[in-house]
PDB file of N, CA and C in Angstrom:
ATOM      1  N   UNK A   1      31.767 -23.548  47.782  1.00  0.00           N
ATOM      2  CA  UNK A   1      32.015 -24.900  47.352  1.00  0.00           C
ATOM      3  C   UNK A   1      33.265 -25.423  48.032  1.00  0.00           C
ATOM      4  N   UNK A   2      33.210 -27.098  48.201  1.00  0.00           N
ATOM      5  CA  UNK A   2      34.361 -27.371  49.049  1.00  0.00           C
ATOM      6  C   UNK A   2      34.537 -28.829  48.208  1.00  0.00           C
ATOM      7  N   UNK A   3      35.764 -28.740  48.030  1.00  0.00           N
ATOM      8  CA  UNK A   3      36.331 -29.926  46.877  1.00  0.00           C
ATOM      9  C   UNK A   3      37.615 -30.584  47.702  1.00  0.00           C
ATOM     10  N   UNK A   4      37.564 -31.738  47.740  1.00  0.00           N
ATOM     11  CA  UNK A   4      38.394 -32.670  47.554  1.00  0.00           C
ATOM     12  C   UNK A   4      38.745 -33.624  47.031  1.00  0.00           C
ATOM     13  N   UNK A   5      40.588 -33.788  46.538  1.00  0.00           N
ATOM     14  CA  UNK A   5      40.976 -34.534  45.299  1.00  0.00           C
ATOM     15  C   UNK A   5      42.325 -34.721  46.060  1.00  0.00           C
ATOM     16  N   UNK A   6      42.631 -36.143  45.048  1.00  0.00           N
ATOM     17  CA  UNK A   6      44.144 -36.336  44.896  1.00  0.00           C
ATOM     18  C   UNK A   6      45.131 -35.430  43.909  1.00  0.00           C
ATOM     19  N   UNK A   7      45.929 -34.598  44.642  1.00  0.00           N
ATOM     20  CA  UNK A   7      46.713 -33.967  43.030  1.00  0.00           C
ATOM     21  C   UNK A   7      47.452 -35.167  42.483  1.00  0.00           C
ATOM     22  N   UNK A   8      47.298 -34.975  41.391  1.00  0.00           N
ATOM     23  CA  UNK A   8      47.907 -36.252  40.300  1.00  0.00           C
ATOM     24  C   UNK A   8      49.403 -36.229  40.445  1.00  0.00           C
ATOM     25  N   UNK A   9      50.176 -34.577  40.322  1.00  0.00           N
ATOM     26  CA  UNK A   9      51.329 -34.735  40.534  1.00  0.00           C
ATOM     27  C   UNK A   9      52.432 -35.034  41.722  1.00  0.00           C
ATOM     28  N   UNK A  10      51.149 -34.689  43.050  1.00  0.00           N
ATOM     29  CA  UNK A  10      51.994 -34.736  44.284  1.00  0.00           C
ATOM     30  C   UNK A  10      51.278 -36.592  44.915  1.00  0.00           C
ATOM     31  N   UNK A  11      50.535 -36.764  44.375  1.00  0.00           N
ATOM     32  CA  UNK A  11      49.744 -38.067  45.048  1.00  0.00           C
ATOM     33  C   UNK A  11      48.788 -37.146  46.729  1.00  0.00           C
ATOM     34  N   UNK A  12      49.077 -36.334  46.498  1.00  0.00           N
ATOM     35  CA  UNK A  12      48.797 -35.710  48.294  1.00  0.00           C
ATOM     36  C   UNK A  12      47.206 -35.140  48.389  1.00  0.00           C
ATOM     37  N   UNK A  13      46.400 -35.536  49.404  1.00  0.00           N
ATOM     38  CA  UNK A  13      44.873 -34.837  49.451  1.00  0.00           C
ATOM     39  C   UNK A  13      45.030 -33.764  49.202  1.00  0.00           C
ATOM     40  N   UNK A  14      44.106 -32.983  48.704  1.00  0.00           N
ATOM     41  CA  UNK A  14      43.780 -31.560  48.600  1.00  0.00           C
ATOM     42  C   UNK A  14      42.631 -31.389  48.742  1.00  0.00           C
ATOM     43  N   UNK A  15      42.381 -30.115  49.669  1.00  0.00           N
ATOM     44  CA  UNK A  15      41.189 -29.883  49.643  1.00  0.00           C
ATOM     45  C   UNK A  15      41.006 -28.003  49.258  1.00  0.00           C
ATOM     46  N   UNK A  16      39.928 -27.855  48.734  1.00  0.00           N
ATOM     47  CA  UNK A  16      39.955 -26.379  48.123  1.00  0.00           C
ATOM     48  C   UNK A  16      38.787 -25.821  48.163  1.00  0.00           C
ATOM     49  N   UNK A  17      38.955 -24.873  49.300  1.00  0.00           N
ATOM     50  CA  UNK A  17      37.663 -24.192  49.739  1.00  0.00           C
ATOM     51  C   UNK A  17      37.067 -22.638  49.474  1.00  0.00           C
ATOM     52  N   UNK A  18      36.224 -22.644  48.299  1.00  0.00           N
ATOM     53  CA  UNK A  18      35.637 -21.189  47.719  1.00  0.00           C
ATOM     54  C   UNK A  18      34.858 -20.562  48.636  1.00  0.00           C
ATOM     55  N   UNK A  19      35.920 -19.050  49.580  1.00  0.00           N
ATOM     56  CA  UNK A  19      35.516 -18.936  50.590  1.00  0.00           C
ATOM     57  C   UNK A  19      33.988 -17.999  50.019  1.00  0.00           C
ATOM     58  N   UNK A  20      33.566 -17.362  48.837  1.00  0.00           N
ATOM     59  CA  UNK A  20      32.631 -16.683  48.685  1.00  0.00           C
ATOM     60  C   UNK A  20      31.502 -17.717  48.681  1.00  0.00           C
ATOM     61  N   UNK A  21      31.785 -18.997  48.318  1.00  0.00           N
ATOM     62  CA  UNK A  21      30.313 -19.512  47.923  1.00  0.00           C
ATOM     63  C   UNK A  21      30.210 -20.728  48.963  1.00  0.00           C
ATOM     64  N   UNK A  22      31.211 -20.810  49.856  1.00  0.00           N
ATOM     65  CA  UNK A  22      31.056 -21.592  50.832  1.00  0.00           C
ATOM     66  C   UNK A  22      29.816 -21.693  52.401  1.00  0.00           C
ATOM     67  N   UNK A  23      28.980 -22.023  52.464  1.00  0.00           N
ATOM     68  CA  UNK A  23      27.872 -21.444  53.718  1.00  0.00           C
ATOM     69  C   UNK A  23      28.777 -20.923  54.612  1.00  0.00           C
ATOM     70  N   UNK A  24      28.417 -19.586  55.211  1.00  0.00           N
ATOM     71  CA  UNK A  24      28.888 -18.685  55.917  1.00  0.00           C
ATOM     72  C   UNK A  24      28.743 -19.533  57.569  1.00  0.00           C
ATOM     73  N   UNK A  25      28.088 -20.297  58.099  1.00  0.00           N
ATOM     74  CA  UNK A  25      28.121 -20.576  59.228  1.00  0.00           C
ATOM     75  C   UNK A  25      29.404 -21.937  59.305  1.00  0.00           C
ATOM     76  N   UNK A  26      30.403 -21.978  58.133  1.00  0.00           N
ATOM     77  CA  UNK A  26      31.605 -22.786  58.178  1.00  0.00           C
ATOM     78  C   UNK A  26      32.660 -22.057  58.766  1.00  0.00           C
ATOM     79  N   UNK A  27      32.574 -20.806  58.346  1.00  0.00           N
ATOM     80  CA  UNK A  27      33.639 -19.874  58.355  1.00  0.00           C
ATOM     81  C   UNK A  27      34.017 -19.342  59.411  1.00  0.00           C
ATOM     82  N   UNK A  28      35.146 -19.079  60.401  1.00  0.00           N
ATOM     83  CA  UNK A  28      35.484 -18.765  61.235  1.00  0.00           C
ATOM     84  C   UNK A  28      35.493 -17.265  61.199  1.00  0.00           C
ATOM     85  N   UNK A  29      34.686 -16.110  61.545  1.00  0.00           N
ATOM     86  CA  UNK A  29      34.553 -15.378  61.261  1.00  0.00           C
ATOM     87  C   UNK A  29      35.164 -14.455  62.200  1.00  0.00           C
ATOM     88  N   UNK A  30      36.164 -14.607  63.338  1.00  0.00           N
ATOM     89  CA  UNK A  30      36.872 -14.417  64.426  1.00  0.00           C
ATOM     90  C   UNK A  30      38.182 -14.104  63.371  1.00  0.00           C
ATOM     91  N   UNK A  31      38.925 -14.725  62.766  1.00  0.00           N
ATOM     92  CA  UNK A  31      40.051 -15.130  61.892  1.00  0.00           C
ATOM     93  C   UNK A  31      40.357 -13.953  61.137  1.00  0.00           C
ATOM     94  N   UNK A  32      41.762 -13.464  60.943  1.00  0.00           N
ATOM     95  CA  UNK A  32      42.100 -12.719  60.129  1.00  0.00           C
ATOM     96  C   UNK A  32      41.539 -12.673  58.484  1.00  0.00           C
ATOM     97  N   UNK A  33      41.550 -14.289  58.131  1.00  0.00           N
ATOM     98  CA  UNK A  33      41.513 -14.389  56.933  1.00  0.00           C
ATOM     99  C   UNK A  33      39.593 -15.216  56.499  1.00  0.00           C
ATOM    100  N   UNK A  34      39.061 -15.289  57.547  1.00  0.00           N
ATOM    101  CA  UNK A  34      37.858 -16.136  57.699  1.00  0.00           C
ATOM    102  C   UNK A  34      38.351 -17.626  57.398  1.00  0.00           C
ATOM    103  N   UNK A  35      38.914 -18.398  57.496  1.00  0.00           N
ATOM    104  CA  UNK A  35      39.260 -19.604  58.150  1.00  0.00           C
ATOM    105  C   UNK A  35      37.990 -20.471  57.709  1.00  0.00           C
ATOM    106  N   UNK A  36      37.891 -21.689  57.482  1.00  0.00           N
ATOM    107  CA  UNK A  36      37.434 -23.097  57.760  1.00  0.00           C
ATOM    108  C   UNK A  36      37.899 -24.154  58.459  1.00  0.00           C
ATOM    109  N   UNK A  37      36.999 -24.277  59.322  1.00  0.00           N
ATOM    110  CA  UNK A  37      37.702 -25.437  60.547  1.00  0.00           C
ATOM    111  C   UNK A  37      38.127 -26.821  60.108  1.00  0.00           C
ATOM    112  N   UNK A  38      38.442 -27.892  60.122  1.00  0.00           N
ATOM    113  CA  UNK A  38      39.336 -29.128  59.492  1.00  0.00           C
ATOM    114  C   UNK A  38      39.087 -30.206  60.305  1.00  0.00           C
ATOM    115  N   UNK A  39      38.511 -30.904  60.083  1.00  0.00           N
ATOM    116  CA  UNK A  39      38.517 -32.347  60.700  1.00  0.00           C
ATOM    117  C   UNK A  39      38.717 -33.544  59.775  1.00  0.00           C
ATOM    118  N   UNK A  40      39.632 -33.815  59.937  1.00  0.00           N
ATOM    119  CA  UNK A  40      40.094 -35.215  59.058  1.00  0.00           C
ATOM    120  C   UNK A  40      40.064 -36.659  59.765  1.00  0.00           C
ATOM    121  N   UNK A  41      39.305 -37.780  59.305  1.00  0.00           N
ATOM    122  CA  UNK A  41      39.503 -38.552  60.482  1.00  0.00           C
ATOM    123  C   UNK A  41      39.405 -39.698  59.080  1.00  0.00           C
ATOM    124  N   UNK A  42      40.261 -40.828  59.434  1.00  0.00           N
ATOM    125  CA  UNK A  42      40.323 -41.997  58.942  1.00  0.00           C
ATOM    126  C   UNK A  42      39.910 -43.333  59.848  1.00  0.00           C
ATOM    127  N   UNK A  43      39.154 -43.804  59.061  1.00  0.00           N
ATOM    128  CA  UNK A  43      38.905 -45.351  59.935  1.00  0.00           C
ATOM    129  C   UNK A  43      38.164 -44.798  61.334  1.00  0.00           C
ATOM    130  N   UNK A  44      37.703 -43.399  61.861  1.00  0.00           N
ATOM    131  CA  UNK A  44      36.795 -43.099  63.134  1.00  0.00           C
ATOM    132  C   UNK A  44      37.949 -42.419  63.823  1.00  0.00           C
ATOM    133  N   UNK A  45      39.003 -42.297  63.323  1.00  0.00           N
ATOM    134  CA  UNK A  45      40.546 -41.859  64.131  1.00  0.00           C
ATOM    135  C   UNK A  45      40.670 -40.622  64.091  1.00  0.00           C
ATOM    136  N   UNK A  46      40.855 -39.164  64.567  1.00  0.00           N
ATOM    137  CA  UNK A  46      41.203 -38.118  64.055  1.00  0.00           C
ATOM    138  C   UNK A  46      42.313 -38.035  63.734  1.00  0.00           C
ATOM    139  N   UNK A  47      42.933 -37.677  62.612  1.00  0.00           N
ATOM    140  CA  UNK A  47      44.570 -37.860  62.069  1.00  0.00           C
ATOM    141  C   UNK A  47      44.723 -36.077  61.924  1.00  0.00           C
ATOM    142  N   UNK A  48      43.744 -35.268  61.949  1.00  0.00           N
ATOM    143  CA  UNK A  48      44.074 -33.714  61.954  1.00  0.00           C
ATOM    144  C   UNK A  48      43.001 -32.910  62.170  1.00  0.00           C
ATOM    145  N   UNK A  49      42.949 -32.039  63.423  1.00  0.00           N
ATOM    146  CA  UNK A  49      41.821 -31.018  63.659  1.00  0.00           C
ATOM    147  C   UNK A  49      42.572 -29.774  63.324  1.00  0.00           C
ATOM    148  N   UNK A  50      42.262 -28.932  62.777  1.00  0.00           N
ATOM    149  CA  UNK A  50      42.802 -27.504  62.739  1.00  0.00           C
ATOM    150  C   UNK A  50      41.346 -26.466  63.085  1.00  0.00           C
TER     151      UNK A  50
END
């Protein structure tokens, strides 16, 4: 599962990714920790790839 929210206390996106129940072809499976790749884009803009 992959959730995103505003935290109420920080105002800041969050996003929170359950790496067991998440589809396995997300997961960077190269990665120490198995990883999910990140694309954030506002308005068509990319503002963050990780």
């Amino acid at each position: 599962m992959i959730f995103v929210y505003v935290a109420p206390d920080s105002n800041e996106l969050q996003v929170s990714v359950d790496l067991s129940t998440v589809d396995q072809r997300l997961l960077r499976h190269g990665a120490p920790d198995a990883t999910v790749s990140m694309h954030v884009s506002v308005k068509g803009n990319t503002v963050i790839r990780a």
